[in-house]
Protein backbone atom coordinates (compact mmCIF):
# COMPACT_ATOMS: atom_id res chain seq x y z
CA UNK A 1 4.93 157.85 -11.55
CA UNK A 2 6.08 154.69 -12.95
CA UNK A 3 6.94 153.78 -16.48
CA UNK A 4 4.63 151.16 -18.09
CA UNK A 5 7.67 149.46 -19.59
CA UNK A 6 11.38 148.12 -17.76
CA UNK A 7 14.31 149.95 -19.39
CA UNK A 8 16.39 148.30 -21.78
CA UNK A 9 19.93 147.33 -20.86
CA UNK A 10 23.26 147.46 -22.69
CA UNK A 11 27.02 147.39 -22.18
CA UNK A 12 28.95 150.43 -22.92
CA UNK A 13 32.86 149.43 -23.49
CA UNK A 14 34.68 151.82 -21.30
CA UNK A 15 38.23 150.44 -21.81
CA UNK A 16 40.11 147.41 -23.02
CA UNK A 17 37.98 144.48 -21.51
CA UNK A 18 36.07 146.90 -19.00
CA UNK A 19 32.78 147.86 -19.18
CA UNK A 20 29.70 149.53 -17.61
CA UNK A 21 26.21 148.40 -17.44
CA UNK A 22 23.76 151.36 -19.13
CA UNK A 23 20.24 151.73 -18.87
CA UNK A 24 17.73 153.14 -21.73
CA UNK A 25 14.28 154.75 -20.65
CA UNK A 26 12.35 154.90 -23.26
CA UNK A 27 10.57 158.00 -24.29
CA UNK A 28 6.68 157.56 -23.82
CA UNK A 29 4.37 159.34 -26.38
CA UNK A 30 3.92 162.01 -27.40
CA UNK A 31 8.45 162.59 -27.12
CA UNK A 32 9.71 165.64 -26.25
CA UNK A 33 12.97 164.92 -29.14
CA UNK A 34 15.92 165.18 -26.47
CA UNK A 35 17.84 162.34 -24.43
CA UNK A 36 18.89 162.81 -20.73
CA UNK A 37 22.10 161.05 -19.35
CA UNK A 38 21.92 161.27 -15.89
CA UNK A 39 24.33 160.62 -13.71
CA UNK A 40 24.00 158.78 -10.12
CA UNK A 41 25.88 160.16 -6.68
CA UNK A 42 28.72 159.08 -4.99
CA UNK A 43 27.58 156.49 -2.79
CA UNK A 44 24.45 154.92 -4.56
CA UNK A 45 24.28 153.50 -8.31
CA UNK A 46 21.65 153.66 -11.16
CA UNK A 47 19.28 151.08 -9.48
CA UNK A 48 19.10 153.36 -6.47
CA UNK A 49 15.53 154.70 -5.86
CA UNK A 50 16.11 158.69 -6.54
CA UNK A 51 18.17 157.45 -9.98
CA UNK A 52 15.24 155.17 -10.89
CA UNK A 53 12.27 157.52 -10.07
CA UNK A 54 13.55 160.29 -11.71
CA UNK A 55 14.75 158.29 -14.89
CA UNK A 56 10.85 156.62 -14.64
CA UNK A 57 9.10 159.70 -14.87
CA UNK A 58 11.13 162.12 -17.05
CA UNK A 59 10.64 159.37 -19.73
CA UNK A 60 6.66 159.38 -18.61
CA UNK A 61 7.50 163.14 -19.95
CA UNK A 62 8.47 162.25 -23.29
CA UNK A 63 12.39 162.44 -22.76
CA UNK A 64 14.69 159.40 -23.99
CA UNK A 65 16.88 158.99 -20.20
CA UNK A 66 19.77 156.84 -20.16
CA UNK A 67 21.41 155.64 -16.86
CA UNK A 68 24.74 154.29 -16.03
CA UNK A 69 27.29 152.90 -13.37
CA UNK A 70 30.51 154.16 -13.03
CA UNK A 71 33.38 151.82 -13.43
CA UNK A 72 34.03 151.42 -9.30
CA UNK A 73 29.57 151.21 -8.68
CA UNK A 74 30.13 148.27 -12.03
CA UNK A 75 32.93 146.49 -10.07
CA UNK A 76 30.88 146.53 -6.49
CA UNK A 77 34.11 148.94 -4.87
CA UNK A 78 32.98 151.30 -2.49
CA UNK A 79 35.20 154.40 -3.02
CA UNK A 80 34.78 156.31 -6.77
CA UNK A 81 37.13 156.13 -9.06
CA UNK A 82 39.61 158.95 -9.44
CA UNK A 83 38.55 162.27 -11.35
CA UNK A 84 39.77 161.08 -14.99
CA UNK A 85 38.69 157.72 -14.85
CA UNK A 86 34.88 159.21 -14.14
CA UNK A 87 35.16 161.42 -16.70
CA UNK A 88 36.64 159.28 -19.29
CA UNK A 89 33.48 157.03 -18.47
CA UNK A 90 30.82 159.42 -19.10
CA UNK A 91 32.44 160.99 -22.08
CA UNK A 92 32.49 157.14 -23.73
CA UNK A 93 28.30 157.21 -22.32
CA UNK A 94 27.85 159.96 -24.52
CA UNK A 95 29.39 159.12 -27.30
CA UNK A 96 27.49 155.57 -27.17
CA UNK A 97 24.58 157.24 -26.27
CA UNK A 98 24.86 159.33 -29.28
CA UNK A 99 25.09 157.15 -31.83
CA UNK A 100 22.42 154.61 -30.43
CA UNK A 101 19.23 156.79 -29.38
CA UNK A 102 17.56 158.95 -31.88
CA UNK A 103 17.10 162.02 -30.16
CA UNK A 104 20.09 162.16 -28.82
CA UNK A 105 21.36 163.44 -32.12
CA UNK A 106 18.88 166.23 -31.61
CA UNK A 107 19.50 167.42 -28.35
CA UNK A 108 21.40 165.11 -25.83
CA UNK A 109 21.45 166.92 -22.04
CA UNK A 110 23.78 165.63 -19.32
CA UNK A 111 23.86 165.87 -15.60
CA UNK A 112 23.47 163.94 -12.82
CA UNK A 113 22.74 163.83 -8.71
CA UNK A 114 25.80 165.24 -6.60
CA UNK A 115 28.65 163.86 -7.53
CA UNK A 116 27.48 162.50 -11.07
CA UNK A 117 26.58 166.16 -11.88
CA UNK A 118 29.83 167.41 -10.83
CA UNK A 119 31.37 164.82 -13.27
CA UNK A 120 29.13 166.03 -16.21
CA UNK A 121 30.34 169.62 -15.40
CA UNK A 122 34.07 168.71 -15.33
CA UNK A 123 33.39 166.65 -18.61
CA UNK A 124 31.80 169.77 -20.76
CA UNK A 125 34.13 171.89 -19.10
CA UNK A 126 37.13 169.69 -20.11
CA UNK A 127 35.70 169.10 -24.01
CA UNK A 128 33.45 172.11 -25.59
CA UNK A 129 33.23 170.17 -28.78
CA UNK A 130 30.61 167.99 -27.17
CA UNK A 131 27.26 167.94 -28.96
CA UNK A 132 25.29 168.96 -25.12
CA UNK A 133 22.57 170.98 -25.25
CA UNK A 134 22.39 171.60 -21.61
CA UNK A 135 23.27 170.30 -17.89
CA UNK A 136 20.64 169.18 -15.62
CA UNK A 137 22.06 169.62 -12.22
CA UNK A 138 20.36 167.88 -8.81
CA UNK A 139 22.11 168.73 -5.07
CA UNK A 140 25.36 169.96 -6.75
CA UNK A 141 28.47 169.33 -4.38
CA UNK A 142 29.83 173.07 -4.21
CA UNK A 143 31.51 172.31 -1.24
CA UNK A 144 32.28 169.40 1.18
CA UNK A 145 29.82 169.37 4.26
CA UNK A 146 31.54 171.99 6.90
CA UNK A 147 34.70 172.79 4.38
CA UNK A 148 32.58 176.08 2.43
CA UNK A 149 36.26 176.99 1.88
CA UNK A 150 36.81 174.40 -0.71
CA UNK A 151 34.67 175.03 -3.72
CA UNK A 152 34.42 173.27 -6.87
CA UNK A 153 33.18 175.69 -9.42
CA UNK A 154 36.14 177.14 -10.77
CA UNK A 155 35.45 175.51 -13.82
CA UNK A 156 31.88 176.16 -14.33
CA UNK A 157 31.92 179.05 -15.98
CA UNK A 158 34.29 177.08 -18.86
CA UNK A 159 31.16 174.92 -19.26
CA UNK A 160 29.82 176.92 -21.98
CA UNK A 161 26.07 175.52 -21.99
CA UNK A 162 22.82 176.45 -20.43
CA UNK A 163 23.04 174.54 -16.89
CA UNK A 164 19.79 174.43 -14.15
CA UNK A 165 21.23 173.69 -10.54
CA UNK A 166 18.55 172.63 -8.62
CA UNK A 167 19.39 172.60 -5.13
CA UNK A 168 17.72 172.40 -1.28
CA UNK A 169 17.64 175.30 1.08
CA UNK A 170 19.47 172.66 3.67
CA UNK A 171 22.12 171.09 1.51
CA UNK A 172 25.16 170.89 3.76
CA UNK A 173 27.08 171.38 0.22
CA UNK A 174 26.26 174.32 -0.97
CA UNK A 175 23.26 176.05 -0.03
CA UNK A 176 21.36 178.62 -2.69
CA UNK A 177 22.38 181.76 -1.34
CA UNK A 178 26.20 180.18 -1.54
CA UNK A 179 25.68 180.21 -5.28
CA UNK A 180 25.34 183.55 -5.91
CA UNK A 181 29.16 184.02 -7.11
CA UNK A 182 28.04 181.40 -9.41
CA UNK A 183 25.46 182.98 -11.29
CA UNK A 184 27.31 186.13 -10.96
CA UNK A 185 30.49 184.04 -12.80
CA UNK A 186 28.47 181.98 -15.13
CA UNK A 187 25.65 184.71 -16.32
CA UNK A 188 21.97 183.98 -17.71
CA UNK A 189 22.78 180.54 -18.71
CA UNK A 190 22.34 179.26 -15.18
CA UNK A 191 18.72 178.57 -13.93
CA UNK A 192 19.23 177.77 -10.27
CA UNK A 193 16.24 176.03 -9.05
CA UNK A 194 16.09 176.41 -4.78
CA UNK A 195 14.10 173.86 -3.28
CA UNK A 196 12.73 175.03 0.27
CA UNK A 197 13.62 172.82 3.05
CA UNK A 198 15.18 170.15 1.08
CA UNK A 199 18.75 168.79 1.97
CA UNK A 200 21.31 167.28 -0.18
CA UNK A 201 18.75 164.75 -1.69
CA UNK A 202 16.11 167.21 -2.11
CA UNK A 203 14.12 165.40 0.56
CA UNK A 204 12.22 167.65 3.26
CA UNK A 205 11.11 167.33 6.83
CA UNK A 206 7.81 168.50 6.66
CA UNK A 207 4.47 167.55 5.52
CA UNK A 208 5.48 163.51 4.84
CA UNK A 209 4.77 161.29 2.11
CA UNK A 210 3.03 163.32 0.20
CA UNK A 211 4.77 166.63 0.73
CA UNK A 212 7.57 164.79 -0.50
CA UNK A 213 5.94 163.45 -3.35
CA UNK A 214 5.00 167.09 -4.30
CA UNK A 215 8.53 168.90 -4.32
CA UNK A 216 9.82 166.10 -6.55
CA UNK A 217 7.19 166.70 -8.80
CA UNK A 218 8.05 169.95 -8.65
CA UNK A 219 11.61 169.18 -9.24
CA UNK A 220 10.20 167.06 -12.11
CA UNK A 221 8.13 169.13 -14.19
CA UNK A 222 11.00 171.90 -13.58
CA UNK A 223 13.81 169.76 -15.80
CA UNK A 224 11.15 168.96 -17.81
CA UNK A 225 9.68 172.61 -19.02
CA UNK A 226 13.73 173.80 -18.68
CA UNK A 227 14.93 171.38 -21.27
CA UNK A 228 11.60 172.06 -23.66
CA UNK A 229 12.76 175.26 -23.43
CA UNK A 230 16.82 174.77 -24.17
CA UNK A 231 15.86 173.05 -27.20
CA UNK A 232 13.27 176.04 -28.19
CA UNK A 233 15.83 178.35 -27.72
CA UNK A 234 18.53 175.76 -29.85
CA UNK A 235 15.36 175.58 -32.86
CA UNK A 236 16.35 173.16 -35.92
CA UNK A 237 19.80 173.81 -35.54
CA UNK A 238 19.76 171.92 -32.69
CA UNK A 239 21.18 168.76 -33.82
CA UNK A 240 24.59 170.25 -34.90
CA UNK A 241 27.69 170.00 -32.81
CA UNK A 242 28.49 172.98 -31.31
């Protein structure tokens, strides 16, 4: 599904003469009164397909979406940027995000694909005084491909909001059944989401196009109903920092 109008750009000053390049989704009627900063992966930015589809369509769904590139996707460098510098980044998106979209002040979720997700989990780990009302999660990176030894959830249970982890049944990062001592760690506030047959990108091998189509529907309505139902849970108080 594609939005019926182009998202609006901005600049987001990141640092002293640096900046990234944002992107604003508009909420279509009737709004859902919450904002989603997602996050894009390690090796694509926000004008990659998966970042714009999803963006398109969750704002089809009534949810403000802003995009973003990290400062090394802004500056055309192949390698990310060190663990501070990408967190320092999205903390300033939020922030900006904050005070320029409505319903952000209402409920503002964060998250991301792979790597941008990770990020967003470090970030609310890092700072609980951020106003988040939830994490939206796609192919988290629990692991390196073939290194299941070297996790990176440690810190998720310090994240202190609801979280949904979405994640394919062949994701050479972390597979579902690897996130069991997760859940177990982090309790009811995790939703994890498996996706059967889908790999790190939540794409399958079976049943083409329009199988494919399908699951991300799936994967669609699925953030969609799980951050209607964040901000249910939140009710009018919602809009307070925590």
């Amino acid at each position: 599904m594609n939005s019926s109008r182009s998202p609006e750009s901005f600049e987001i000053a990141i640092d002293v003469g640096a900046h990234v390049t944002a992107l604003h989704y508009a909420a279509a009627p009737p709004t859902a009164g919450g904002t989603l900063v997602f996050a894009h992966g390690a090796g694509a930015g926000q004008h990659s397909h998966f970042i714009v589809a999803f963006a398109e369509t969750m704002s089809a769904a009534g949810f403000d979406v802003v995009t973003f590139n990290f400062p090394y996707t802004e500056q055309k460098r192949r390698l990310p940027d060190r663990g501070p510098v990408l967190e320092g980044c999205y903390g300033v998106v939020v922030h900006a995000t904050r005070a320029r979209i409505g319903s952000a002040a209402h409920a503002l979720f964060i998250g991301g694909k792979s790597m941008g997700g990770r990020i967003a989990t470090q970030l609310a780990a890092t700072d609980p005084s951020l106003p988040i009302a939830g994490l939206v999660l796609l192919g988290y990176p629990l692991h390196p491909p073939g290194k299941p030894d070297q996790r990176r959830d440690a810190h998720l249970p310090s994240v202190g909001r609801p979280m949904l982890v979405v994640q394919g049944s062949r994701d050479t990062f972390g597979r579902p059944e690897e996130f069991a001592a997760v859940v177990a760690a982090v309790g009811p506030t995790l939703t994890l989401h498996p996706i059967e047959g889908g790999d790190h990108s939540l794409k399958v091998t079976r049943g083409g196009t329009a199988r494919q189509g399908e699951v991300y529907n799936e994967v669609r309505q699925t953030m969609g109903d799980w951050m209607r139902d964040v901000m249910r849970a939140r009710g009018p108080s919602s809009g307070r920092s925590r």
